[in-house]
Protein backbone atom coordinates (compact mmCIF):
# COMPACT_ATOMS: atom_id res chain seq x y z
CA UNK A 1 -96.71 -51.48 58.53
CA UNK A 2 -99.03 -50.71 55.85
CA UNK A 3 -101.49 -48.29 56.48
CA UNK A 4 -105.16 -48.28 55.41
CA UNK A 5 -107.14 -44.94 55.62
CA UNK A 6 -111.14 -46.44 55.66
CA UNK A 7 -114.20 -44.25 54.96
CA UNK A 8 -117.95 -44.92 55.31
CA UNK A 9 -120.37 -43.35 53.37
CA UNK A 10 -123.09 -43.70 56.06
CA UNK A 11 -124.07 -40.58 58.54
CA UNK A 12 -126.31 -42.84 60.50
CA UNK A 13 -125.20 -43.73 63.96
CA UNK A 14 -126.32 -47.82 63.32
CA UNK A 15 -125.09 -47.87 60.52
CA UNK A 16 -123.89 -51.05 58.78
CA UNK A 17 -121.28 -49.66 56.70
CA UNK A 18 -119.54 -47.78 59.86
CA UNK A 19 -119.74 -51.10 61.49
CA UNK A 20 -118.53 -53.07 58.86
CA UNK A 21 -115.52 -50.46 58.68
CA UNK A 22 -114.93 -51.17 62.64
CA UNK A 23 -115.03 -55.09 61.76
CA UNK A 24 -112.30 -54.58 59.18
CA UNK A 25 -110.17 -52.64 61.53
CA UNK A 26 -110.53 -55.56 64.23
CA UNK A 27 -109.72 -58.25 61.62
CA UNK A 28 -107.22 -56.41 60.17
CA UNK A 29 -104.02 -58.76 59.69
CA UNK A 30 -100.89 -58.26 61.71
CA UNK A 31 -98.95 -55.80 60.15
CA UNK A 32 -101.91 -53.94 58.43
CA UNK A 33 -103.32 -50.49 60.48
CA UNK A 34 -106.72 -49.08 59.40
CA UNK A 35 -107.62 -45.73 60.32
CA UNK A 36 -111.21 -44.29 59.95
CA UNK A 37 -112.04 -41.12 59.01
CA UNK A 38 -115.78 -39.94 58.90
CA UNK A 39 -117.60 -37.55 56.81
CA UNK A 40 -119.80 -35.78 59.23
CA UNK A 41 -119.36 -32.05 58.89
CA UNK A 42 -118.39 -32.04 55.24
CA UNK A 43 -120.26 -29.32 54.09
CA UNK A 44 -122.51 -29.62 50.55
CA UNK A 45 -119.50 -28.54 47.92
CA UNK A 46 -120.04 -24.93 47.01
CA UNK A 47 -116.92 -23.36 45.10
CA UNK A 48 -117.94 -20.17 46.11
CA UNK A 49 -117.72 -21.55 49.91
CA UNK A 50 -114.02 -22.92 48.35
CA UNK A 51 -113.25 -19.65 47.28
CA UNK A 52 -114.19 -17.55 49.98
CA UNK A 53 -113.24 -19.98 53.07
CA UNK A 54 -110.61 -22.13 51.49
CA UNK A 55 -110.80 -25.82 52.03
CA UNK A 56 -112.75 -26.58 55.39
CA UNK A 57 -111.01 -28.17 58.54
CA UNK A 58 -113.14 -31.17 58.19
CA UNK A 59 -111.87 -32.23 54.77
CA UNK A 60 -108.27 -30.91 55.27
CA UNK A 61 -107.95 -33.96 57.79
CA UNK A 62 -109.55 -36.42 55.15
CA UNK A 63 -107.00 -35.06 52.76
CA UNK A 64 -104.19 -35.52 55.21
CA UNK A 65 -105.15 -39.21 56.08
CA UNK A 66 -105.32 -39.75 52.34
CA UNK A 67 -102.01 -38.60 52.08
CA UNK A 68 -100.30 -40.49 55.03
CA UNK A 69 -102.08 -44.06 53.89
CA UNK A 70 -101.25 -46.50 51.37
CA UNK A 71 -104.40 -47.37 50.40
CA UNK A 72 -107.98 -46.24 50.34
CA UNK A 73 -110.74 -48.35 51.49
CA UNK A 74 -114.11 -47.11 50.66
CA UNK A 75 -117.71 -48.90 52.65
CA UNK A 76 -120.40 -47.90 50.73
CA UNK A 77 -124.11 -48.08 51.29
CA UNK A 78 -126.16 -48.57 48.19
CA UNK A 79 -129.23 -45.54 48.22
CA UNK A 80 -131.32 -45.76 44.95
CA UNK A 81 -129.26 -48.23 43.01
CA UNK A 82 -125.94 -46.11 43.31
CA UNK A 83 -123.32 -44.14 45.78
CA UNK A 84 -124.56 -41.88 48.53
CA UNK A 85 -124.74 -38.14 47.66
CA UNK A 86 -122.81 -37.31 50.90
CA UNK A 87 -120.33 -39.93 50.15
CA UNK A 88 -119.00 -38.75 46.79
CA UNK A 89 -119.35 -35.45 47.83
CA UNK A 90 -116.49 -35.97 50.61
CA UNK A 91 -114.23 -37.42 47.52
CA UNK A 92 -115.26 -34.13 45.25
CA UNK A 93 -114.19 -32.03 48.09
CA UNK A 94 -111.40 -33.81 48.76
CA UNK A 95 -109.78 -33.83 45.26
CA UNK A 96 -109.84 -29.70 45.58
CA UNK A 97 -106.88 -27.59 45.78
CA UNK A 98 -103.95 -30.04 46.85
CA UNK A 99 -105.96 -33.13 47.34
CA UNK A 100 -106.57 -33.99 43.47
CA UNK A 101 -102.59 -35.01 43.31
CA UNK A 102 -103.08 -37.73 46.35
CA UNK A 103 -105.61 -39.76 44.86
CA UNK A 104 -102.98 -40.64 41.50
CA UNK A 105 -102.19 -44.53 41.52
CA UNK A 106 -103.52 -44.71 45.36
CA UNK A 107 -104.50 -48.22 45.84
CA UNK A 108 -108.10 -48.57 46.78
CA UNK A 109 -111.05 -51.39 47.10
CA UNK A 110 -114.58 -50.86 47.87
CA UNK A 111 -116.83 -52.75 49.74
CA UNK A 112 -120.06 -52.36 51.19
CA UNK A 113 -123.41 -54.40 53.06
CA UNK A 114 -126.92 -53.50 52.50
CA UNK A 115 -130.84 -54.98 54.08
CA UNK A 116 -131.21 -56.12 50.18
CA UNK A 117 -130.52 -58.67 48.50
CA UNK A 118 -127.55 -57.89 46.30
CA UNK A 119 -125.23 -56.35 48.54
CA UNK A 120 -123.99 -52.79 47.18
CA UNK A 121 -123.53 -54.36 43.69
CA UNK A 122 -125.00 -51.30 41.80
CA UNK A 123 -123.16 -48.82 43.98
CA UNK A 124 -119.88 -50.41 44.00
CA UNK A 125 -120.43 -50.45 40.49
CA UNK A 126 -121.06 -46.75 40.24
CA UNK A 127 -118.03 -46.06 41.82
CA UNK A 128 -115.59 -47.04 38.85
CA UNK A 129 -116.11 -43.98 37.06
CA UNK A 130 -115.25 -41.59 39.66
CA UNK A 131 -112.24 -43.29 40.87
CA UNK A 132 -111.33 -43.80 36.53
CA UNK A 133 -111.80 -39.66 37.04
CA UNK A 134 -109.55 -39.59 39.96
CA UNK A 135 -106.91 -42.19 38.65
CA UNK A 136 -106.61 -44.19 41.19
CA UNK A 137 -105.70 -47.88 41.52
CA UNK A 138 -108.51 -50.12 42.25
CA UNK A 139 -108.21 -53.54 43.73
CA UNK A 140 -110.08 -55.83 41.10
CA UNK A 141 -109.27 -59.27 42.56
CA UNK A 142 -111.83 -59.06 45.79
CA UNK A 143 -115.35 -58.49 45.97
CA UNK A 144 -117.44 -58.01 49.42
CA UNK A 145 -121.09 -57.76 49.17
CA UNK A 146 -122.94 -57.86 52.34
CA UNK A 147 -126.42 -58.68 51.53
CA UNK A 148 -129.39 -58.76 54.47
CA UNK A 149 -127.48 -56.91 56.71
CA UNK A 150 -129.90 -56.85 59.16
CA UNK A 151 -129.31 -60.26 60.30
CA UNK A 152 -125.57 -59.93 60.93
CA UNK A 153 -125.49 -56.52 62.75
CA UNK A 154 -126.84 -56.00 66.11
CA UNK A 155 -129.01 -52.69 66.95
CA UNK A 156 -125.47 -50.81 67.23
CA UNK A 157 -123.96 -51.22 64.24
CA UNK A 158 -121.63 -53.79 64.99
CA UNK A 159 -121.25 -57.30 62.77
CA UNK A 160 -122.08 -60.14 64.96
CA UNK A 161 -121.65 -63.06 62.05
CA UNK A 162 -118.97 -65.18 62.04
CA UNK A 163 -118.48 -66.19 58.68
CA UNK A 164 -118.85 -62.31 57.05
CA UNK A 165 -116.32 -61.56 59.31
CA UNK A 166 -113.91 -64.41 57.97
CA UNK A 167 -114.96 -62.87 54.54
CA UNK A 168 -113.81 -59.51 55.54
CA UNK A 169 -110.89 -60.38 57.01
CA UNK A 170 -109.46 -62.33 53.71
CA UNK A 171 -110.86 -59.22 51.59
CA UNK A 172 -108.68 -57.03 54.33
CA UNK A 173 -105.40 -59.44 53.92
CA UNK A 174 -105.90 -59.68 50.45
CA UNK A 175 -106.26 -55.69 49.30
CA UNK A 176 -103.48 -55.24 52.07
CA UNK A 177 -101.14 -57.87 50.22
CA UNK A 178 -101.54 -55.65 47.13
CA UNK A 179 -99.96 -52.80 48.19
């Protein structure tokens, strides 16, 4: 069984990363688990906070998913041509204290939708850098863009189009057969 730990970079309750996320998890192939963590109640990182409190609960069980997956899956939404501020603040947290060590050669592939035109091109983009910083292992032989998202999620959140979902499901099988 290989083991996928999936993260969405979206706090909104609609949102069409979260439901992408879901999506993947249902088309996941036989053989392939993904579980979803969320980064609600990830405080702003403060290393005073650090050093006074420690790590806080709420990234301690990121970290630990991190640890017990093979692979990282990161849904981003695309704010202002780049990666959500609360997104890559979950990752800087994360890679504190005994986290940094877990992120070394982990596999991981982003993907992402977005109401524009172009997908999350710029912020999947502006992601290389910080997983170069974090040495990780990106998966460079699938792309998933999910432009006008508004037309293939309902009012929930949830991916009601056929075809992106036979898209996700071979950019699923495929990441998952490179592990």
């Amino acid at each position: 069984m290989i083991t996928l730990f999936g993260l969405s970079g979206s706090l909104r309750r609609a949102s069409f990363n979260s439901g992408l996320l879901r999506a993947a998890q249902e088309v996941a192939p036989q053989g392939v688990q993904i579980e979803i963590g969320s980064i609600a109640g990830v405080p702003l990182y403060d290393g005073d906070l650090e050093a006074a409190e420690g790590i806080p609960a709420a990234v301690s069980r990121l970290t630990q998913a991190l640890a017990d997956a093979d692979g990282l899956l990161l849904v981003t939404p695309e704010y202002n041509n780049g990666i959500p501020g609360v997104f890559k603040n979950a990752l800087d947290w994360m890679s504190r204290g005994d986290g940094l060590p877990l992120f070394k050669g982990k596999p991981v592939a982003v993907m992402g939708a977005s109401p524009g035109n172009f997908g999350t091109t710029l912020a999947q983009t502006h992601w290389l850098p910080v997983l170069r910083a974090l040495n990780m292992r990106p998966w460079w032989d699938g792309r998933l863009m999910v432009s006008r998202a508004a037309d293939l999620f309902d009012d929930d959140g949830n991916l009601t189009d056929e075809k992106t979902r036979a898209r996700l499901s071979d950019f699923i099988a495929g990441f998952a057969g490179s592990i």
